[in-house]
Protein backbone atom coordinates (compact mmCIF):
# COMPACT_ATOMS: atom_id res chain seq x y z
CA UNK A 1 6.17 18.49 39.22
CA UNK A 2 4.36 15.71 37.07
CA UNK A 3 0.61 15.85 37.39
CA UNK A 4 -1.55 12.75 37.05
CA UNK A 5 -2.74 14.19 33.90
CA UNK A 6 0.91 14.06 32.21
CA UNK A 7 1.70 10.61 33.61
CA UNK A 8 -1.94 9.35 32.31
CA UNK A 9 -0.72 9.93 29.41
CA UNK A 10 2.60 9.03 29.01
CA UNK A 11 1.51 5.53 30.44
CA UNK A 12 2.19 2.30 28.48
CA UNK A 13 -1.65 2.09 27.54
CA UNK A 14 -2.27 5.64 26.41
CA UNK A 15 0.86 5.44 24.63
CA UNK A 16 -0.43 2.19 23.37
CA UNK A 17 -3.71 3.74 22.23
CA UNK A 18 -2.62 6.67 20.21
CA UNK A 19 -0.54 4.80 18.37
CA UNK A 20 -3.43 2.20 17.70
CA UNK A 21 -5.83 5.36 16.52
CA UNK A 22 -3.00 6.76 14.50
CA UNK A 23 -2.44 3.24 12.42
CA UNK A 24 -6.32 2.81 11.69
CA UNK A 25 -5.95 6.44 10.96
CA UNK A 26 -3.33 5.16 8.33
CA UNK A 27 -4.91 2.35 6.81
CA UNK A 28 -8.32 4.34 6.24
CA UNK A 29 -5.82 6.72 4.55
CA UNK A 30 -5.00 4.49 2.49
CA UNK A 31 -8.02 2.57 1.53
CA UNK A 32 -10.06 5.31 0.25
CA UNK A 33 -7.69 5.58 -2.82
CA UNK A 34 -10.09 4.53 -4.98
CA UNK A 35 -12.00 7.33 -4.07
CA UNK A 36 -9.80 10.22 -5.48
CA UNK A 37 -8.64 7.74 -8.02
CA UNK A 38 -12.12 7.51 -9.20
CA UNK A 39 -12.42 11.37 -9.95
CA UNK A 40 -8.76 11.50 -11.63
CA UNK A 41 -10.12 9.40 -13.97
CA UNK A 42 -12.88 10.64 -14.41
CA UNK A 43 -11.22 14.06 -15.18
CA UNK A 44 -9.10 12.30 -17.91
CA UNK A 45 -6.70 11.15 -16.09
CA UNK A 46 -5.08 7.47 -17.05
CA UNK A 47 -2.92 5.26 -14.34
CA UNK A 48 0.60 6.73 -15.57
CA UNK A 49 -0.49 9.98 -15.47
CA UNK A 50 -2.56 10.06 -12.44
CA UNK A 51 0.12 8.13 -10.40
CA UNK A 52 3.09 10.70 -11.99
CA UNK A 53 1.03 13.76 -10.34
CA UNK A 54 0.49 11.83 -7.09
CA UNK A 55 3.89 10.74 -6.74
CA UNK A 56 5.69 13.79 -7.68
CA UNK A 57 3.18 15.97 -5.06
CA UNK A 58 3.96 13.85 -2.04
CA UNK A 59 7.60 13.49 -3.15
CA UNK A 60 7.74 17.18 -2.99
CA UNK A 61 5.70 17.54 -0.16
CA UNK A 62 7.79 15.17 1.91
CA UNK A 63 10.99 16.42 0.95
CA UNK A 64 10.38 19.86 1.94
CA UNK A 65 9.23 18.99 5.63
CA UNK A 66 12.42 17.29 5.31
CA UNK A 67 14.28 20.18 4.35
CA UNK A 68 12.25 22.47 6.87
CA UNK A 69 13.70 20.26 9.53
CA UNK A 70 17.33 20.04 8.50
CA UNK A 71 17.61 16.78 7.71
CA UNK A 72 20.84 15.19 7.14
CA UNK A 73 20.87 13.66 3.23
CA UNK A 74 21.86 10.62 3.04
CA UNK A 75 24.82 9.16 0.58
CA UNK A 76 24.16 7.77 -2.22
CA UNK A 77 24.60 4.42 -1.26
CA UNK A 78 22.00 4.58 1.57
CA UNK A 79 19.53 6.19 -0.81
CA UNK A 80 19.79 3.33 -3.49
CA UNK A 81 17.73 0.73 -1.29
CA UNK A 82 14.66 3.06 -0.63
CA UNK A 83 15.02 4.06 -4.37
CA UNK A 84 14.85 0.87 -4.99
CA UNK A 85 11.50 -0.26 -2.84
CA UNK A 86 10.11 2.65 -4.21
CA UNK A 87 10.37 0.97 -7.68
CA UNK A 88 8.35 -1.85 -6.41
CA UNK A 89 5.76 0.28 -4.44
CA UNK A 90 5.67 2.04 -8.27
CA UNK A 91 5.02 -1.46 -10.11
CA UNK A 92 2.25 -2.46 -7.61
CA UNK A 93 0.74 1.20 -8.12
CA UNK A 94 0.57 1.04 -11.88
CA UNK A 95 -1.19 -3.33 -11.87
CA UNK A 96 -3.57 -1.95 -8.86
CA UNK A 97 -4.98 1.09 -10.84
CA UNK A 98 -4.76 -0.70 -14.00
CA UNK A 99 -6.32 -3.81 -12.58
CA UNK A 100 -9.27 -1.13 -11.01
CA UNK A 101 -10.21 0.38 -14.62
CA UNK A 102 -10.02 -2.60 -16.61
CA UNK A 103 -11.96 -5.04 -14.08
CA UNK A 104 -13.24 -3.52 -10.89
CA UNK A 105 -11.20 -1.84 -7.80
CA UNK A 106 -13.04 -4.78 -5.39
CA UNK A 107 -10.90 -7.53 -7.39
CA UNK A 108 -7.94 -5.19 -8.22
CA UNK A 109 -7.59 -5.21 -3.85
CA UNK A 110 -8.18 -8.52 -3.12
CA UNK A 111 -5.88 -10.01 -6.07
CA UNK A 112 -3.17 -7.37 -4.78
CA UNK A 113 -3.46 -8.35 -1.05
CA UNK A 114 -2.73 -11.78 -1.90
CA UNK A 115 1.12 -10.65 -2.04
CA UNK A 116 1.79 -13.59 1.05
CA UNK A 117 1.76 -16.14 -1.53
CA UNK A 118 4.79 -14.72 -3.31
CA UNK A 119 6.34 -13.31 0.26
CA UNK A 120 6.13 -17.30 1.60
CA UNK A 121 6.87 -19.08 -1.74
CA UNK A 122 10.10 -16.51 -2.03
CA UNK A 123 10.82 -17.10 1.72
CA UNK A 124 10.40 -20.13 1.83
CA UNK A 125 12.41 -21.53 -1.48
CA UNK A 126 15.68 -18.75 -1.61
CA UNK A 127 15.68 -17.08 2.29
CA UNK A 128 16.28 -20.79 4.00
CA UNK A 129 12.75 -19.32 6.15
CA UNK A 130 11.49 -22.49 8.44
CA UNK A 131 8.83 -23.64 7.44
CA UNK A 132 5.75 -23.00 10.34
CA UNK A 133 1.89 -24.42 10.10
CA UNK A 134 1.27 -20.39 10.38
CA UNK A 135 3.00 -19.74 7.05
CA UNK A 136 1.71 -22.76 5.18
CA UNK A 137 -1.85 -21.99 6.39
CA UNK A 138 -1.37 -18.20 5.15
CA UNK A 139 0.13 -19.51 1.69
CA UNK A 140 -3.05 -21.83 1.12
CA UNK A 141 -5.20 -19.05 2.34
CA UNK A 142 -3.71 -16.77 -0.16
CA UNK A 143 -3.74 -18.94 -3.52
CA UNK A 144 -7.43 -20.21 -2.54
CA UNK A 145 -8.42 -16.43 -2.06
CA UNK A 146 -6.59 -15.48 -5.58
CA UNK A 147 -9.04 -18.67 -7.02
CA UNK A 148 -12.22 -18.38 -5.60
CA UNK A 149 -11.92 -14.07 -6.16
CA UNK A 150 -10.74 -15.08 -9.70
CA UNK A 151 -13.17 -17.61 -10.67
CA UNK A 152 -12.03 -21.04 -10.41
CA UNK A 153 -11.23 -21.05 -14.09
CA UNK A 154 -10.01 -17.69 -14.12
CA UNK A 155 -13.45 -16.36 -16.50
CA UNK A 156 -13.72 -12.88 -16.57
CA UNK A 157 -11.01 -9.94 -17.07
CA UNK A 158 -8.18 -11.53 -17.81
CA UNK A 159 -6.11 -8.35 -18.13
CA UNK A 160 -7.45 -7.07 -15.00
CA UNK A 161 -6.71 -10.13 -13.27
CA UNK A 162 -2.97 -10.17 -15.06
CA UNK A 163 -2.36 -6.53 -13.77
CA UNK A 164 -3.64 -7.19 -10.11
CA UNK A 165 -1.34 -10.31 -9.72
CA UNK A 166 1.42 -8.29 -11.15
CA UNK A 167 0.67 -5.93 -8.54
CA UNK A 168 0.87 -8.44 -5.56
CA UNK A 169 4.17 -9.45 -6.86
CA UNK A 170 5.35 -6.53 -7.02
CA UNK A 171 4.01 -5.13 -3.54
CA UNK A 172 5.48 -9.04 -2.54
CA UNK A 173 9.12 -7.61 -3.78
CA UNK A 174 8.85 -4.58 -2.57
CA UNK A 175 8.55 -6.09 0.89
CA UNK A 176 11.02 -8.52 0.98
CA UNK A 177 13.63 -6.44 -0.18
CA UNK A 178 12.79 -3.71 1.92
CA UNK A 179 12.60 -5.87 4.83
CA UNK A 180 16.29 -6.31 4.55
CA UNK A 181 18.08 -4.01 2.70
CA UNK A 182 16.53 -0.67 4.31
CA UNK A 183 17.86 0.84 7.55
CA UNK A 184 15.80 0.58 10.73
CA UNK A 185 16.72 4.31 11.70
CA UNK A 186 15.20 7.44 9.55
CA UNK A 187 12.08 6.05 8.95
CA UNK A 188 10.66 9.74 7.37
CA UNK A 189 13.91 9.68 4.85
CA UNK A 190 12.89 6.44 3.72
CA UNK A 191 9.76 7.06 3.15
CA UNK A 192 10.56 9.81 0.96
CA UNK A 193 13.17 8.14 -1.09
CA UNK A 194 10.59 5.31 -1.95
CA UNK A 195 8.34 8.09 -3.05
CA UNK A 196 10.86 9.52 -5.15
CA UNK A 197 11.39 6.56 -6.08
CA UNK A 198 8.14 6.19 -7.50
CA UNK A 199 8.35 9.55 -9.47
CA UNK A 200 11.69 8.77 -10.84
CA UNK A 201 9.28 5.46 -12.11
CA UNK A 202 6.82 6.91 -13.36
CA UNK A 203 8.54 9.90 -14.86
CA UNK A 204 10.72 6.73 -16.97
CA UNK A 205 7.05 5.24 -17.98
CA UNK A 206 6.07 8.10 -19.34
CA UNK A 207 8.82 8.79 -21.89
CA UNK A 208 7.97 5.24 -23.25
CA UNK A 209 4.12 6.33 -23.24
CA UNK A 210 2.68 9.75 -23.17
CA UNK A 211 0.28 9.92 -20.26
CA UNK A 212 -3.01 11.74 -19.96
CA UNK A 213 -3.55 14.43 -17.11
CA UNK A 214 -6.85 15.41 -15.50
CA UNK A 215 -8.98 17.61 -17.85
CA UNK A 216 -10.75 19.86 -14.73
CA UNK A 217 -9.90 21.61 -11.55
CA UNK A 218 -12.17 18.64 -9.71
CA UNK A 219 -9.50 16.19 -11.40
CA UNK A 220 -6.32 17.91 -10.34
CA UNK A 221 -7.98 18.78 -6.77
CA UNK A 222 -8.61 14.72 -6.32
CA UNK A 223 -5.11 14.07 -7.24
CA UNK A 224 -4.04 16.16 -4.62
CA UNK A 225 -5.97 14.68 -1.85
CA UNK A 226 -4.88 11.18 -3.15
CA UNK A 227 -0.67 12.68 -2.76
CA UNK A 228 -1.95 14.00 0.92
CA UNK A 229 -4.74 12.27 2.43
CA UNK A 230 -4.08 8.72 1.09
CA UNK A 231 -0.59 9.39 0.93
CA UNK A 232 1.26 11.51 2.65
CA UNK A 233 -1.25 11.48 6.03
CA UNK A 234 -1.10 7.42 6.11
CA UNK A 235 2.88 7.41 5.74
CA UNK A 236 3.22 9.58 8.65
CA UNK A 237 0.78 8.18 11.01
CA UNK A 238 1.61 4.61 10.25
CA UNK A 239 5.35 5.65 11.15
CA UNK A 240 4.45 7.33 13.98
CA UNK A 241 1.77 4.68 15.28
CA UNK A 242 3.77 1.70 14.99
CA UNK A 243 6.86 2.78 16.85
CA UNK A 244 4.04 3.04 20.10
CA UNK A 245 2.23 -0.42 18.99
CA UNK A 246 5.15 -2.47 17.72
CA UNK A 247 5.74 -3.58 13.37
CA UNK A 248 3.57 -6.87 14.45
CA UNK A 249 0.35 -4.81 15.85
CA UNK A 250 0.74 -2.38 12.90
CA UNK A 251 1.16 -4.85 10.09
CA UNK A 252 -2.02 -6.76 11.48
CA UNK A 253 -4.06 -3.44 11.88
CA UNK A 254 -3.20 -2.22 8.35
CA UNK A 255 -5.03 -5.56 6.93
CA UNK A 256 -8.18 -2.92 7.42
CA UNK A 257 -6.82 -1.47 4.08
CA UNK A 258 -8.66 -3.83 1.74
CA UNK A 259 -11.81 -3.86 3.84
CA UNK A 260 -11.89 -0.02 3.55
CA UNK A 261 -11.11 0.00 0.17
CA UNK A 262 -13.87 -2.41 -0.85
CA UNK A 263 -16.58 -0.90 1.42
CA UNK A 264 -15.51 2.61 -0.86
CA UNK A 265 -16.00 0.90 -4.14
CA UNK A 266 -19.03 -0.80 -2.83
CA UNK A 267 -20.44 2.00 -1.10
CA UNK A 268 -19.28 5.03 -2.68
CA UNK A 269 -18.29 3.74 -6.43
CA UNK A 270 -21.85 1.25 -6.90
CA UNK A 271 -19.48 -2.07 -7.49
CA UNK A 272 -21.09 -5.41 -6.40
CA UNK A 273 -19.19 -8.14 -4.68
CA UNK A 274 -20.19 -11.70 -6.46
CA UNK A 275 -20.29 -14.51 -3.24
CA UNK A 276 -16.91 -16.20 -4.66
CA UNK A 277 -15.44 -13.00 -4.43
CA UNK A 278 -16.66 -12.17 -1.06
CA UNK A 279 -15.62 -15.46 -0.04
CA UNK A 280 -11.47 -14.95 -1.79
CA UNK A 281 -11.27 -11.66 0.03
CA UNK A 282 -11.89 -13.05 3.26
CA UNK A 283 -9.64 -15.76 2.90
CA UNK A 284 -7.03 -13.34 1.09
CA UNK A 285 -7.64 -11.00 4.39
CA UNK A 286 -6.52 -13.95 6.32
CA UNK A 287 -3.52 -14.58 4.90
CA UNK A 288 -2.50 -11.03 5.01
CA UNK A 289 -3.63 -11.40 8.98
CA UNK A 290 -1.52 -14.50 9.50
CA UNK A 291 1.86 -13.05 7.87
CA UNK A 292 1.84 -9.97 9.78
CA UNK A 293 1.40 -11.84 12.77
CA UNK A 294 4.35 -13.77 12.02
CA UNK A 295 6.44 -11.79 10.77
């Protein structure tokens, strides 16, 4: 016999709920990357190497729970797609922590998160999308975040700035084509294709240049709470939260991600947010708001 306690909560709103605390569980996960990252380099570490490690742990890590569930591997065909997103997730890896140790990990997320720009402009010129206020109000957003963040003359880091903007476009490709080449069932498989994805990246980049590895056991252990606690724990509670909460909710929720991160590098890493900067993010934050929404 059901008891009130069980139907509590198996209700809509508790069902709602835990899937609301498990995708704010997810985008903290994933905004206190600079965190860990911080101590990797600190160790020694450079981006190729430090991403290499983090990728290859959660790859493994993933695939095992896979394999400790029995779980049907896909054909190669099916597998090519998530390869392929996870050679966009790789690209926007490498400009964010490049962009974060040549300019500052504040700019390096707020230049990233301004991937709607390229997401409308691509929509909008080769996908036939309409054309909404909504999206034309998140484009604007976006390119007068990128500006103001930037300087309006673009002074400062121009490397960092160059990697951070390759990272948005490449977090922007990574999207779209993910959006519509990868399949709507397996969620878990995916995500562990795109991370091997990313190893199979990063292993490539570093035959072309010889990466550095953490020099201490505090380097190596922050490297391995970047592959599982702003990794692997974010994947699975964002997969898990927004099948209760619905892809619109989640997307919108996981615009915390940049406000987390800079509060870390603010808070934790002694950065300083400039007012024009302040004043980008928010608008950048916006335009990452408005996209989810409609999309």
């Amino acid at each position: 016999m059901t008891t009130l306690t069980d139907s509590l909560n198996h209700s809509p709103q508790a069902s709602y709920s835990r899937g609301f605390a498990l995708v704010l569980i997810s985008a903290i996960g994933y905004g206190i990357q600079p965190f860990f990252a911080a101590y990797g380099f600190a160790a020694g570490a450079d981006p190729i190497g430090l991403l290499l490690s983090r990728f290859t742990i959660a790859s493994l890590m993933l695939g095992g729970w896979l394999w400790l569930r029995r779980t049907p591997l896909p054909t190669l065909a099916q597998a090519i797609p998530a390869l392929l997103v996870g050679v966009g997730y790789a690209g926007a890896a490498l400009g964010y922590y490049s962009a974060s140790q040549t300019s500052s990990v504040s700019l390096a997320v707020i230049l990233m998160f301004s991937f709607p720009a390229f997401v409308i402009l691509f929509s909008l010129l080769f996908l036939r999308t309409p054309t909404t206020p909504s999206r034309l109000l998140a484009l604007v957003l976006a390119l007068g975040g990128v500006a103001l963040a930037s300087g309006l003359e673009l002074k400062g880091d121009m490397q960092g700035i160059g990697w951070a903007l390759f990272a948005a476009v490449s977090y922007g490709a990574a999207i779209l084509y993910g959006t519509h080449k990868l399949p709507r069932k397996s969620s878990l498989t995916s995500a562990a294709l795109i991370m091997l994805g990313c190893t199979l990246t990063f292993a490539v980049a570093a035959l072309w240049q010889t990466p550095s590895w953490p020099h201490t056991g505090q380097g190596w252990t922050a490297i391995a709470g970047l592959a599982l606690f702003a990794t692997i724990l974010p994947i699975a509670t964002f997969i898990s939260g927004a099948a209760s909460i619905g892809a619109s909710d989640a997307s919108t929720l996981s615009t915390l991600e940049p406000v987390i991160a800079v509060t870390v590098a603010v808070s934790l890493l002694g950065e300083s947010l400039s007012l024009s900067m302040l004043a980008g993010g928010a608008l950048v934050l916006g335009a990452s708001i408005l996209l989810a929404r409609t999309r």
